[in-house]
N, C-alpha and C. Protein backbone atom coordinates (compact mmCIF):
# COMPACT_ATOMS: atom_id res chain seq x y z
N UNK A 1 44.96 -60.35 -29.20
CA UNK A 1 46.11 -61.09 -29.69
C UNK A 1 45.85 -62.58 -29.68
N UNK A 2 44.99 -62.91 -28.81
CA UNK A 2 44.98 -64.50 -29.16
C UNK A 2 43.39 -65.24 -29.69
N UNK A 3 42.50 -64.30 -30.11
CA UNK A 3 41.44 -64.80 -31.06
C UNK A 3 40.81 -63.80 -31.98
N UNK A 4 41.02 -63.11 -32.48
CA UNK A 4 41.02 -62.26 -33.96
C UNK A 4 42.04 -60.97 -34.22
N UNK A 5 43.21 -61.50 -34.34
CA UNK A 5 44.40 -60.29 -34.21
C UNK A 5 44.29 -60.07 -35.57
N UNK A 6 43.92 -60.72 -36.70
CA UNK A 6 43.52 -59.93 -37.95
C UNK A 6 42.25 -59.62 -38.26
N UNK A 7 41.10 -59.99 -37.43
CA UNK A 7 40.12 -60.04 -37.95
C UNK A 7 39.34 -60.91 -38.77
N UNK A 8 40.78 -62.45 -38.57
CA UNK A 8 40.01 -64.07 -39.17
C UNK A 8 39.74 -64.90 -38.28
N UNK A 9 39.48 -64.70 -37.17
CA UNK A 9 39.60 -65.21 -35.78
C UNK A 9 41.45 -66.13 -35.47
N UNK A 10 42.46 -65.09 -35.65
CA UNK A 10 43.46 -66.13 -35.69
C UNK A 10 44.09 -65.15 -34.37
N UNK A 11 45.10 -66.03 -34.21
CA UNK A 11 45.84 -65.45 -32.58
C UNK A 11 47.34 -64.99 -33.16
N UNK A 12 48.10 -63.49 -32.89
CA UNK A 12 49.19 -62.99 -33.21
C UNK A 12 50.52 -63.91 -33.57
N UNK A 13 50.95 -64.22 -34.52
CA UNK A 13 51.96 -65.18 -34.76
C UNK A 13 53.34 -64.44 -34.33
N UNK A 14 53.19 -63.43 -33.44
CA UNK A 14 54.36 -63.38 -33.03
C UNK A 14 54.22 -63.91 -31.69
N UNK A 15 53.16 -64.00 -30.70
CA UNK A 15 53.12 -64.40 -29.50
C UNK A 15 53.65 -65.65 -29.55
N UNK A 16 54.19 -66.15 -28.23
CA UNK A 16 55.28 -67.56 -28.24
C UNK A 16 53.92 -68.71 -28.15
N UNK A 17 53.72 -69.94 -28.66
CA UNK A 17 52.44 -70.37 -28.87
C UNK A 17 52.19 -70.99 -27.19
N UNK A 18 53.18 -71.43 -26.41
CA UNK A 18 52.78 -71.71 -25.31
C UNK A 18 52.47 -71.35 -24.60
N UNK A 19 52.65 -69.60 -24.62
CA UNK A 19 52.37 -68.53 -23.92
C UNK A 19 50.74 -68.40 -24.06
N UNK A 20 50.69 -68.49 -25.36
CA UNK A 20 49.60 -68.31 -25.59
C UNK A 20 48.20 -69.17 -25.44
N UNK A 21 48.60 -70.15 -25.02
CA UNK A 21 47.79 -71.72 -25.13
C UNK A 21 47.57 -71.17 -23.44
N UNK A 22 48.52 -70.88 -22.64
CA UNK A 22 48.14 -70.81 -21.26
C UNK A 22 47.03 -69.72 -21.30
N UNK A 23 47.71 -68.53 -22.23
CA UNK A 23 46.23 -67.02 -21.40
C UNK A 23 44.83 -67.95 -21.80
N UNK A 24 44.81 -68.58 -23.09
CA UNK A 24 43.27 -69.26 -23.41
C UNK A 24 42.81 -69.94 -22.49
N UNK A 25 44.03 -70.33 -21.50
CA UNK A 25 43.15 -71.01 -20.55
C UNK A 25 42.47 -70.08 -19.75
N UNK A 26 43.00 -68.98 -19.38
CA UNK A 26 42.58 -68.21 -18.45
C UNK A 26 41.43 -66.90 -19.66
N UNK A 27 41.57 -66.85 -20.46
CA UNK A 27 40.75 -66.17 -21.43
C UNK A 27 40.02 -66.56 -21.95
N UNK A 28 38.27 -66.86 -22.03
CA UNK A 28 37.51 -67.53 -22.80
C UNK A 28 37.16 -66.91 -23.97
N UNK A 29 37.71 -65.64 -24.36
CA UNK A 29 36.78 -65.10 -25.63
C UNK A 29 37.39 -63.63 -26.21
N UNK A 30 36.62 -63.48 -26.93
CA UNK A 30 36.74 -61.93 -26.86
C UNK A 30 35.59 -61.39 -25.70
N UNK A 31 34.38 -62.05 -25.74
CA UNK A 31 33.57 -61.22 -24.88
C UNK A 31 34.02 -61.19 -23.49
N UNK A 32 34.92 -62.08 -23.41
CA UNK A 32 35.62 -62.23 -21.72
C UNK A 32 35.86 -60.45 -21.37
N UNK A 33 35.37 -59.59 -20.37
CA UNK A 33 35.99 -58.54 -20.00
C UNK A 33 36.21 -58.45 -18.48
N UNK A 34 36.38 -59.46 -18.09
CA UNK A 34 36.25 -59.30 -16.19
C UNK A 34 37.54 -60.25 -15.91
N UNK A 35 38.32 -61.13 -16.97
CA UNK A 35 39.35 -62.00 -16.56
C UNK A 35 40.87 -61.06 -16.47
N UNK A 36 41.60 -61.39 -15.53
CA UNK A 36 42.59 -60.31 -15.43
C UNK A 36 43.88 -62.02 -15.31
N UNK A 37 45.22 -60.77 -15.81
CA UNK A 37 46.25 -62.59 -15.38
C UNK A 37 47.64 -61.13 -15.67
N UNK A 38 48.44 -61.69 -15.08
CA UNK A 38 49.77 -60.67 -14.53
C UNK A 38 50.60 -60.09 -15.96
N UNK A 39 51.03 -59.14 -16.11
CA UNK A 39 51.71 -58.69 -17.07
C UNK A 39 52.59 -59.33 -16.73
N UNK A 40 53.94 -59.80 -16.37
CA UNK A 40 54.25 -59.84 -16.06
C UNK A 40 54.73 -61.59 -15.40
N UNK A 41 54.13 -62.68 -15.69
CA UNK A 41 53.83 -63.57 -15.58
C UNK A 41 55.23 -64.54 -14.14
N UNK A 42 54.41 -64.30 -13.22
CA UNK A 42 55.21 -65.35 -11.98
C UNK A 42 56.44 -64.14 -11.16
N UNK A 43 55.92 -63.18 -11.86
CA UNK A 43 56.79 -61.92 -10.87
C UNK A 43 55.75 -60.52 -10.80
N UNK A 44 54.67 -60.46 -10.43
CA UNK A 44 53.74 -59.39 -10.11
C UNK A 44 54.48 -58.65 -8.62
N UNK A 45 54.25 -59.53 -8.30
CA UNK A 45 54.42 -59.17 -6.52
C UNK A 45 56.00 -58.18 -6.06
N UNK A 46 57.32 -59.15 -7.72
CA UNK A 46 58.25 -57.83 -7.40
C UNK A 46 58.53 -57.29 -8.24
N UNK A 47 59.50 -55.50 -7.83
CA UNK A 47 59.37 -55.06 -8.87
C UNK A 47 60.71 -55.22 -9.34
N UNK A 48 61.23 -55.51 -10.61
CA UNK A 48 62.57 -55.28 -10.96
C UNK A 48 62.10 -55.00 -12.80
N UNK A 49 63.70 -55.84 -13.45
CA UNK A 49 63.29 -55.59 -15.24
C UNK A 49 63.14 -56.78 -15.93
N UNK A 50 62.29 -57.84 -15.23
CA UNK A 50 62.17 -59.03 -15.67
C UNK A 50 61.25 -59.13 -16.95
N UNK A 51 60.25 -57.89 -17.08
CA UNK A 51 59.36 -57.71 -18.30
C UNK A 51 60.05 -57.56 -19.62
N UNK A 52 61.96 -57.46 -19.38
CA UNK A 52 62.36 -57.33 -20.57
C UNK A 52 63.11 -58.98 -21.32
N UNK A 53 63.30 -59.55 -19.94
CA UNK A 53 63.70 -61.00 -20.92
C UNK A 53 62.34 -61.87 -20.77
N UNK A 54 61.26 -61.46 -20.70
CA UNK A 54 60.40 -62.01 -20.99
C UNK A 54 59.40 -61.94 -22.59
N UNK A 55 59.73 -60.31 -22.50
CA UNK A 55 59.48 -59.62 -23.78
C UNK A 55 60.53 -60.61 -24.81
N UNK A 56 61.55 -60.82 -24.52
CA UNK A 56 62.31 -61.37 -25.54
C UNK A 56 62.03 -62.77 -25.70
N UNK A 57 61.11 -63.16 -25.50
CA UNK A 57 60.92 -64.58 -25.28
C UNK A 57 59.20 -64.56 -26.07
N UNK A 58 58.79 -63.53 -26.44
CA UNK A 58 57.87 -63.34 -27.38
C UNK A 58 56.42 -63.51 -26.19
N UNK A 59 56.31 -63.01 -25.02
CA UNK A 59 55.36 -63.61 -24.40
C UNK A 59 54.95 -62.26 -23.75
N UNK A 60 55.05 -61.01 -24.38
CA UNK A 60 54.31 -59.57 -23.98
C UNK A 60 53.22 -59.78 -24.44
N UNK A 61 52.33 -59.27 -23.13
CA UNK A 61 51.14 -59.16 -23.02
C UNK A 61 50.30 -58.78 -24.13
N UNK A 62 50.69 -57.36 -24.59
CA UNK A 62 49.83 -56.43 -25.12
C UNK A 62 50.38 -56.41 -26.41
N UNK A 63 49.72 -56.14 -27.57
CA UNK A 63 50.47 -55.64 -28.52
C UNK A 63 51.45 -54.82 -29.08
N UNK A 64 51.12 -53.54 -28.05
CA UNK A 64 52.45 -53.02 -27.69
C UNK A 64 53.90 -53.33 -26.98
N UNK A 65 53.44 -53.52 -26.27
CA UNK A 65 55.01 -54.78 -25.67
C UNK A 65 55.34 -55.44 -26.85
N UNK A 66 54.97 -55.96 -27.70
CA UNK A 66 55.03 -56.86 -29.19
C UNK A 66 55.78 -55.82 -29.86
N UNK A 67 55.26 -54.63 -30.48
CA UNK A 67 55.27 -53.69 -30.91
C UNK A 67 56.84 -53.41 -30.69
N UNK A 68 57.72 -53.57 -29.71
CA UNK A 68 59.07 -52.65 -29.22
C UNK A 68 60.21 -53.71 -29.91
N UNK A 69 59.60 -55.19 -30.17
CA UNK A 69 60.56 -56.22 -30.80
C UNK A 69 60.76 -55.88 -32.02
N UNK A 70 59.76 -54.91 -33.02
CA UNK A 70 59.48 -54.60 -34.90
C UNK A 70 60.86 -53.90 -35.15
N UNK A 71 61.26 -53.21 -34.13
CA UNK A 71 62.06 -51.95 -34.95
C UNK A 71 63.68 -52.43 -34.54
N UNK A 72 64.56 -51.90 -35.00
CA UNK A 72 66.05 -52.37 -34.89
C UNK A 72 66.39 -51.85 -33.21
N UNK A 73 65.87 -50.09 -33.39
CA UNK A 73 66.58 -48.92 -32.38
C UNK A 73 65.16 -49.66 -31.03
N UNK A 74 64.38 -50.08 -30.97
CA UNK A 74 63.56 -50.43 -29.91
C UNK A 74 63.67 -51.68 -29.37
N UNK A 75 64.40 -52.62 -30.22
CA UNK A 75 64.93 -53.88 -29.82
C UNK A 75 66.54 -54.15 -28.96
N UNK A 76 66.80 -52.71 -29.47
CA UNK A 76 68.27 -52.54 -28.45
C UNK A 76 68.12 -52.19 -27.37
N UNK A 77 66.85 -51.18 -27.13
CA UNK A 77 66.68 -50.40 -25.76
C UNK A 77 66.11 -51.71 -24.89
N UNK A 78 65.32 -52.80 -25.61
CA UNK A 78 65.06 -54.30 -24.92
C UNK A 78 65.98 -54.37 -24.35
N UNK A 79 67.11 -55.10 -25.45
CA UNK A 79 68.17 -55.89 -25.11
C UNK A 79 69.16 -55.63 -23.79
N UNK A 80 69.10 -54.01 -23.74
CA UNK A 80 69.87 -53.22 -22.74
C UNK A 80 69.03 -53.28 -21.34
N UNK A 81 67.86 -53.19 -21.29
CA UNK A 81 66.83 -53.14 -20.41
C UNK A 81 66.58 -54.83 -19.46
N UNK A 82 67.22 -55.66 -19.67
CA UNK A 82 67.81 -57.10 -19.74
C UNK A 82 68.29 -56.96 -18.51
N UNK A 83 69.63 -55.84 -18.34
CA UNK A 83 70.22 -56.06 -17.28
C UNK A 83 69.43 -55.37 -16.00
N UNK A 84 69.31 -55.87 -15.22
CA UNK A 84 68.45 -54.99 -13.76
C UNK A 84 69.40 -54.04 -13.52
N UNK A 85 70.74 -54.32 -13.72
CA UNK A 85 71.16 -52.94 -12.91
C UNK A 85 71.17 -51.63 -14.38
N UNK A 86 70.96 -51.52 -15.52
CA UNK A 86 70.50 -50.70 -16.63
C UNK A 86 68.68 -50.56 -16.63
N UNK A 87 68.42 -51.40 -15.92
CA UNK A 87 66.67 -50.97 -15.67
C UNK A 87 66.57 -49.50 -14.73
N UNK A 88 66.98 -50.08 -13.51
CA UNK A 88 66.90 -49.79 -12.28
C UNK A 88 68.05 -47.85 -12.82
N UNK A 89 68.80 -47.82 -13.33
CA UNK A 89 69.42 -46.50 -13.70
C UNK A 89 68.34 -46.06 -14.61
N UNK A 90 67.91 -46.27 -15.31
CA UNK A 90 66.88 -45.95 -16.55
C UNK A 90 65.70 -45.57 -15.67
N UNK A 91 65.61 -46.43 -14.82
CA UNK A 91 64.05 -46.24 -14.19
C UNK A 91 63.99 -44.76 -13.08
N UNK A 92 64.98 -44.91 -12.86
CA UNK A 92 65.24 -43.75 -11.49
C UNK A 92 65.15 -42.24 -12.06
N UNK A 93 66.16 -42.58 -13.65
CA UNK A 93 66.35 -41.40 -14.33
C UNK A 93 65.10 -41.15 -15.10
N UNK A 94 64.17 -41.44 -15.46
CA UNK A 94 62.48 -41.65 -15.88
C UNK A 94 61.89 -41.19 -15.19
N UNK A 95 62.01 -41.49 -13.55
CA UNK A 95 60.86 -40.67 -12.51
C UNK A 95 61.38 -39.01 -12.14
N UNK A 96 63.19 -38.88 -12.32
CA UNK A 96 63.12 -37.81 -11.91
C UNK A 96 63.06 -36.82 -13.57
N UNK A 97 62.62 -37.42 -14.56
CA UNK A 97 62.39 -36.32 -15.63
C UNK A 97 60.75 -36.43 -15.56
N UNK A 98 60.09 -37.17 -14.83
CA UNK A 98 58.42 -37.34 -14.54
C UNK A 98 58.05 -36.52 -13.83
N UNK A 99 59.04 -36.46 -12.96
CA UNK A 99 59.01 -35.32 -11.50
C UNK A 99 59.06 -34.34 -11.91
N UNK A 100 59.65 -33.56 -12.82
CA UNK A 100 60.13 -32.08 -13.34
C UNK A 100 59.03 -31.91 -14.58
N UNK A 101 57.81 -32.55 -14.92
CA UNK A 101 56.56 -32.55 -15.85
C UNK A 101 55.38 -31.54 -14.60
N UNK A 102 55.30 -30.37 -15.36
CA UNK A 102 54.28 -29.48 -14.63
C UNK A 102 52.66 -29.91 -14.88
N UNK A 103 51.83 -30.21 -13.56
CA UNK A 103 50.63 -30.18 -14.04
C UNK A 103 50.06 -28.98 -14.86
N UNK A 104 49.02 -29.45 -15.76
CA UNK A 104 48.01 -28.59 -16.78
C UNK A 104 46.75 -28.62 -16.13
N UNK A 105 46.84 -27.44 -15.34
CA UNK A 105 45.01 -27.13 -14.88
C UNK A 105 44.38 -25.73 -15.81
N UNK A 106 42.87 -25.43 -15.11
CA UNK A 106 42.62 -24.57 -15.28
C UNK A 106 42.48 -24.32 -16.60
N UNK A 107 42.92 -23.04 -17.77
CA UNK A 107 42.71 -23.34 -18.99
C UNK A 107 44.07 -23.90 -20.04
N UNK A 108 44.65 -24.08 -19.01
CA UNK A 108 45.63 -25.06 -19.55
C UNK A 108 45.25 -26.54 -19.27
N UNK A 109 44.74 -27.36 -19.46
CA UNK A 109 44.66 -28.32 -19.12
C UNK A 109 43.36 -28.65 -18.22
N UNK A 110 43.69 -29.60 -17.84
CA UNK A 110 42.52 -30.34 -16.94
C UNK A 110 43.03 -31.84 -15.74
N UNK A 111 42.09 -32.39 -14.78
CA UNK A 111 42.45 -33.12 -14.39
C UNK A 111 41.25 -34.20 -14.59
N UNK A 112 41.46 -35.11 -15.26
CA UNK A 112 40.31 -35.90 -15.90
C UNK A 112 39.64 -37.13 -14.40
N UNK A 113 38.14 -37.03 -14.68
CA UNK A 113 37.79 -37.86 -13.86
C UNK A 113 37.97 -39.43 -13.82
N UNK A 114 37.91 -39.30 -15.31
CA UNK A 114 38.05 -40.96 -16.28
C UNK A 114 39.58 -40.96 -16.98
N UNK A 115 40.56 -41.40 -16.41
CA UNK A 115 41.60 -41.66 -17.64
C UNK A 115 41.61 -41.54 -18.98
N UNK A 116 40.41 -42.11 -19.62
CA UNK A 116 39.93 -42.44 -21.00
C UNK A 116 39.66 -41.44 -21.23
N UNK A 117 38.46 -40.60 -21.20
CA UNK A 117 37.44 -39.69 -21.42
C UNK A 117 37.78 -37.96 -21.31
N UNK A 118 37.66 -37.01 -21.91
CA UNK A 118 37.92 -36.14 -21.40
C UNK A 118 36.75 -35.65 -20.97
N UNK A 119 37.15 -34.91 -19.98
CA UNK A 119 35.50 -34.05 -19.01
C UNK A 119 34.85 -33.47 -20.14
């Protein structure tokens, strides 16, 4: 997102430009692969739903975080996600439908050594 997001060496014109002027500081390149900097920017350490008025402020990390501002119905679930106490209900109700997801072993499935990769 911030040195060939089309493939002309240009940086995502939706990212907020100051946002973006800071990761370059901390990002030298594309070949950079060892620099790390917080999703999350000045709140790593807690957890709440601060990633959503930050998102609204055009300063998500990833392209995907970018990605949830495009659509009408994904920009509301933002907007709602705003309040900590609609995070924090959303979030609780997320782990216990995570909780009730059956592992796939055996020839159903697998448990991968690499995230990425399948065995």
């Amino acid at each position: 997102r911030l040195f060939n997001f089309t493939g002309k060496g240009d940086q995502d014109p939706s990212l907020n430009p100051t946002y973006a002027s800071f990761l370059k500081t901390k990002c030298q390149g594309l070949s950079d692969r060892t620099t790390t900097v917080e999703m999350d920017p000045n709140g790593s350490t807690k957890f709440d739903g601060n990633y959503y008025p930050i998102l609204l402020q055009n300063k998500g990390l990833f392209t995907s975080d970018a990605t949830l501002l495009t659509t009408k119905q994904s920009r509301n679930i933002v907007n709602e996600l705003v309040s900590q106490n609609k995070f924090f209900t959303e979030f609780a109700q997320s782990m216990q439908r995570m909780g009730a997801i059956e592992i796939l072993s055996g020839s159903n499935g697998e448990i991968r050594r690499t995230c990425s990769v399948v065995n």
